[in-house]
N, C-alpha and C. Protein backbone atom coordinates (compact mmCIF):
# COMPACT_ATOMS: atom_id res chain seq x y z
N UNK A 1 -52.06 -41.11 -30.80
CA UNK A 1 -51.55 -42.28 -31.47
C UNK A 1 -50.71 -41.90 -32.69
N UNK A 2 -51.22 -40.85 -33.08
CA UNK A 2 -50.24 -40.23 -34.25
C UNK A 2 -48.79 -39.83 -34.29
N UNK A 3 -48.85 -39.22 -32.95
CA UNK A 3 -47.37 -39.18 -32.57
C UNK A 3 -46.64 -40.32 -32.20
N UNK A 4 -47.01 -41.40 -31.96
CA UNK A 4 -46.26 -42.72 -30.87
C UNK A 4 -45.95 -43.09 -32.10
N UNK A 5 -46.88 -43.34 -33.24
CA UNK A 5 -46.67 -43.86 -34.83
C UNK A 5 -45.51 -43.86 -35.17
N UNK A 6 -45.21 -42.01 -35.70
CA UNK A 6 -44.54 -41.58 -36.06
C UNK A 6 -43.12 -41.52 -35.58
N UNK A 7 -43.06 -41.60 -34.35
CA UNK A 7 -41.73 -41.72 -33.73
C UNK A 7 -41.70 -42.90 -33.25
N UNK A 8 -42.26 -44.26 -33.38
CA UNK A 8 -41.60 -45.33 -33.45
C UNK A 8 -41.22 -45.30 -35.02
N UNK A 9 -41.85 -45.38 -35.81
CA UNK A 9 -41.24 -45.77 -36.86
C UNK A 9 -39.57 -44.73 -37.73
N UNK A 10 -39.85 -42.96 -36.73
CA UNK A 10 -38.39 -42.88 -36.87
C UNK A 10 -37.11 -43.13 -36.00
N UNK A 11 -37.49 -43.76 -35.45
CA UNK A 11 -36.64 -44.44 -34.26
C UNK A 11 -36.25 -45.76 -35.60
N UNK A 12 -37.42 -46.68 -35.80
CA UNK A 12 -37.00 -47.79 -36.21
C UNK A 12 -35.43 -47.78 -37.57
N UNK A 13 -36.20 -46.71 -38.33
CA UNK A 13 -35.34 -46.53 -40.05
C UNK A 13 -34.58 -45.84 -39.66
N UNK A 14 -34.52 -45.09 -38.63
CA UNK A 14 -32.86 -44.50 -38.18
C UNK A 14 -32.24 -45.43 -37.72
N UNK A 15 -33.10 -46.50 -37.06
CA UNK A 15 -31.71 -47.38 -36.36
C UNK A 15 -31.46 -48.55 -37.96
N UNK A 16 -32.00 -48.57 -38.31
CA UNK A 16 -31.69 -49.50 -39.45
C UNK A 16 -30.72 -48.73 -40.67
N UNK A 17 -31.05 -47.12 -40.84
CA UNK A 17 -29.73 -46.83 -41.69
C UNK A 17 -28.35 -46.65 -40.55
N UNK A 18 -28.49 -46.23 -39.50
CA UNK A 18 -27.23 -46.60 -38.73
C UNK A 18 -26.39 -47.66 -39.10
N UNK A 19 -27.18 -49.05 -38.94
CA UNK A 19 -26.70 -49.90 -38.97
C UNK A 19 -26.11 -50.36 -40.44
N UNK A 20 -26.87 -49.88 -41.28
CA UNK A 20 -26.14 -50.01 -42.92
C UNK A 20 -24.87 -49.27 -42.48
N UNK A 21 -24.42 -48.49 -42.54
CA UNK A 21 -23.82 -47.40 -42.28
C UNK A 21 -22.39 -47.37 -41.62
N UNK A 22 -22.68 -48.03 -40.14
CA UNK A 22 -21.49 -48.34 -39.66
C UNK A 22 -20.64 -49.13 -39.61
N UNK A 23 -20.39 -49.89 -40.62
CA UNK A 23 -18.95 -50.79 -41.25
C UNK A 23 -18.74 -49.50 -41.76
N UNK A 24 -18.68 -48.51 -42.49
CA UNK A 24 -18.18 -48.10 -43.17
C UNK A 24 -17.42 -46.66 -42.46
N UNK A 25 -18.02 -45.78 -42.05
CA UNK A 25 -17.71 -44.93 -40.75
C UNK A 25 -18.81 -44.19 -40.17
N UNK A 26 -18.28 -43.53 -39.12
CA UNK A 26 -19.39 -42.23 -38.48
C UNK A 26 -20.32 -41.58 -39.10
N UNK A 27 -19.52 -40.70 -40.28
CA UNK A 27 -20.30 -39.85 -41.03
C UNK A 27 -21.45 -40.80 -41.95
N UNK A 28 -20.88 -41.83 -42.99
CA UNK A 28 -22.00 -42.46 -43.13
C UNK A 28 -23.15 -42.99 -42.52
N UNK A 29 -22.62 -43.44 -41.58
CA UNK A 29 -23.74 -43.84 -40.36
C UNK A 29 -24.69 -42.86 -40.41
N UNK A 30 -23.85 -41.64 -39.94
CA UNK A 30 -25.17 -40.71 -39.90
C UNK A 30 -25.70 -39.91 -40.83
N UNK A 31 -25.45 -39.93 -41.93
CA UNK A 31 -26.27 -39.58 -43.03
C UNK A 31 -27.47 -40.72 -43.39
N UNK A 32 -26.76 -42.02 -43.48
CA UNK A 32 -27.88 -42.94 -43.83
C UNK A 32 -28.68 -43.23 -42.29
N UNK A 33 -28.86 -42.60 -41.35
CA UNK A 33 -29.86 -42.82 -40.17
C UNK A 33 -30.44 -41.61 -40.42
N UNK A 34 -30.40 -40.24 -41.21
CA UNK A 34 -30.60 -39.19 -41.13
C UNK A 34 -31.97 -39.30 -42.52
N UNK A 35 -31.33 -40.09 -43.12
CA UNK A 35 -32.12 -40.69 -44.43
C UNK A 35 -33.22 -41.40 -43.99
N UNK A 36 -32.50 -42.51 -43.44
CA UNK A 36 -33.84 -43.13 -42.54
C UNK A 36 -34.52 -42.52 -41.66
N UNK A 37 -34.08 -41.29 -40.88
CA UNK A 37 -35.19 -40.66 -40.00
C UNK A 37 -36.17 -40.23 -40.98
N UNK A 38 -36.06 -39.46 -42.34
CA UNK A 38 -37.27 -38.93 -43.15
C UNK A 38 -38.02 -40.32 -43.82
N UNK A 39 -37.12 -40.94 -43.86
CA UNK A 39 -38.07 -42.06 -44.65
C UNK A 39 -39.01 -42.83 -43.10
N UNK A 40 -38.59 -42.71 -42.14
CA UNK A 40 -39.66 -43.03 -41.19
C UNK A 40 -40.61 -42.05 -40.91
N UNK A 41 -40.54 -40.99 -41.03
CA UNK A 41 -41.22 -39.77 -41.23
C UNK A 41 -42.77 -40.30 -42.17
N UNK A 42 -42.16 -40.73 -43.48
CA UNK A 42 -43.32 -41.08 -44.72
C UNK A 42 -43.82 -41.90 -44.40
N UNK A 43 -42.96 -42.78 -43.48
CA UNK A 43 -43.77 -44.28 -43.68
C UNK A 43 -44.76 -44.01 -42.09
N UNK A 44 -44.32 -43.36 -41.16
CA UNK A 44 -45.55 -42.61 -40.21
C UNK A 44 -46.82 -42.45 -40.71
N UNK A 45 -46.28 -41.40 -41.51
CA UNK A 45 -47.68 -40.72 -41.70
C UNK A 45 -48.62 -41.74 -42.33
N UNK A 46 -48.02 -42.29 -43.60
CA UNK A 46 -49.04 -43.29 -44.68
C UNK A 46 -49.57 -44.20 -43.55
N UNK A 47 -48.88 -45.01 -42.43
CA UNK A 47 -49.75 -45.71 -41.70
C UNK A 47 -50.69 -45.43 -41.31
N UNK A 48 -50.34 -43.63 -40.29
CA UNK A 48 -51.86 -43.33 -39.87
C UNK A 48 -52.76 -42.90 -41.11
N UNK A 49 -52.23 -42.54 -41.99
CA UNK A 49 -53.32 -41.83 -42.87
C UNK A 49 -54.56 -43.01 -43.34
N UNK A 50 -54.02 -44.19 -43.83
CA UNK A 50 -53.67 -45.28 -44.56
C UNK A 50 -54.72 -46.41 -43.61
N UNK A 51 -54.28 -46.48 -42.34
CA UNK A 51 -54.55 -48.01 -41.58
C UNK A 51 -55.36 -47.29 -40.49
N UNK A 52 -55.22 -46.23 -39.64
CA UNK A 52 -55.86 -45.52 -38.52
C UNK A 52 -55.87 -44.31 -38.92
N UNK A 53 -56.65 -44.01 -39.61
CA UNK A 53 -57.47 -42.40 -39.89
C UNK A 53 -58.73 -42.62 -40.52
């Protein structure tokens, strides 16, 4: 369950900095989905640590 956690939620904040991101161009896009992949990273773990551990 730890893993499904964790990679839904960096699936989720990558697709949400994508989406900040692309009005503006490519490269932003993918820095701010790259941002959001670690920040879904944190917010993984604190759930399981946090709500299911």
């Amino acid at each position: 369950m730890n893993k499904i956690i964790i990679m839904l939620s960096i699936t989720f904040f990558s697709w949400i900095g994508w989406w900040m991101g692309e009005n503006i161009g490519v490269m932003t896009a993918y820095l701010l989905s790259f941002i959001g992949s670690l920040f879904g990273v944190y917010v993984g773990v604190r759930i399981n640590r946090d709500y299911l551990g």
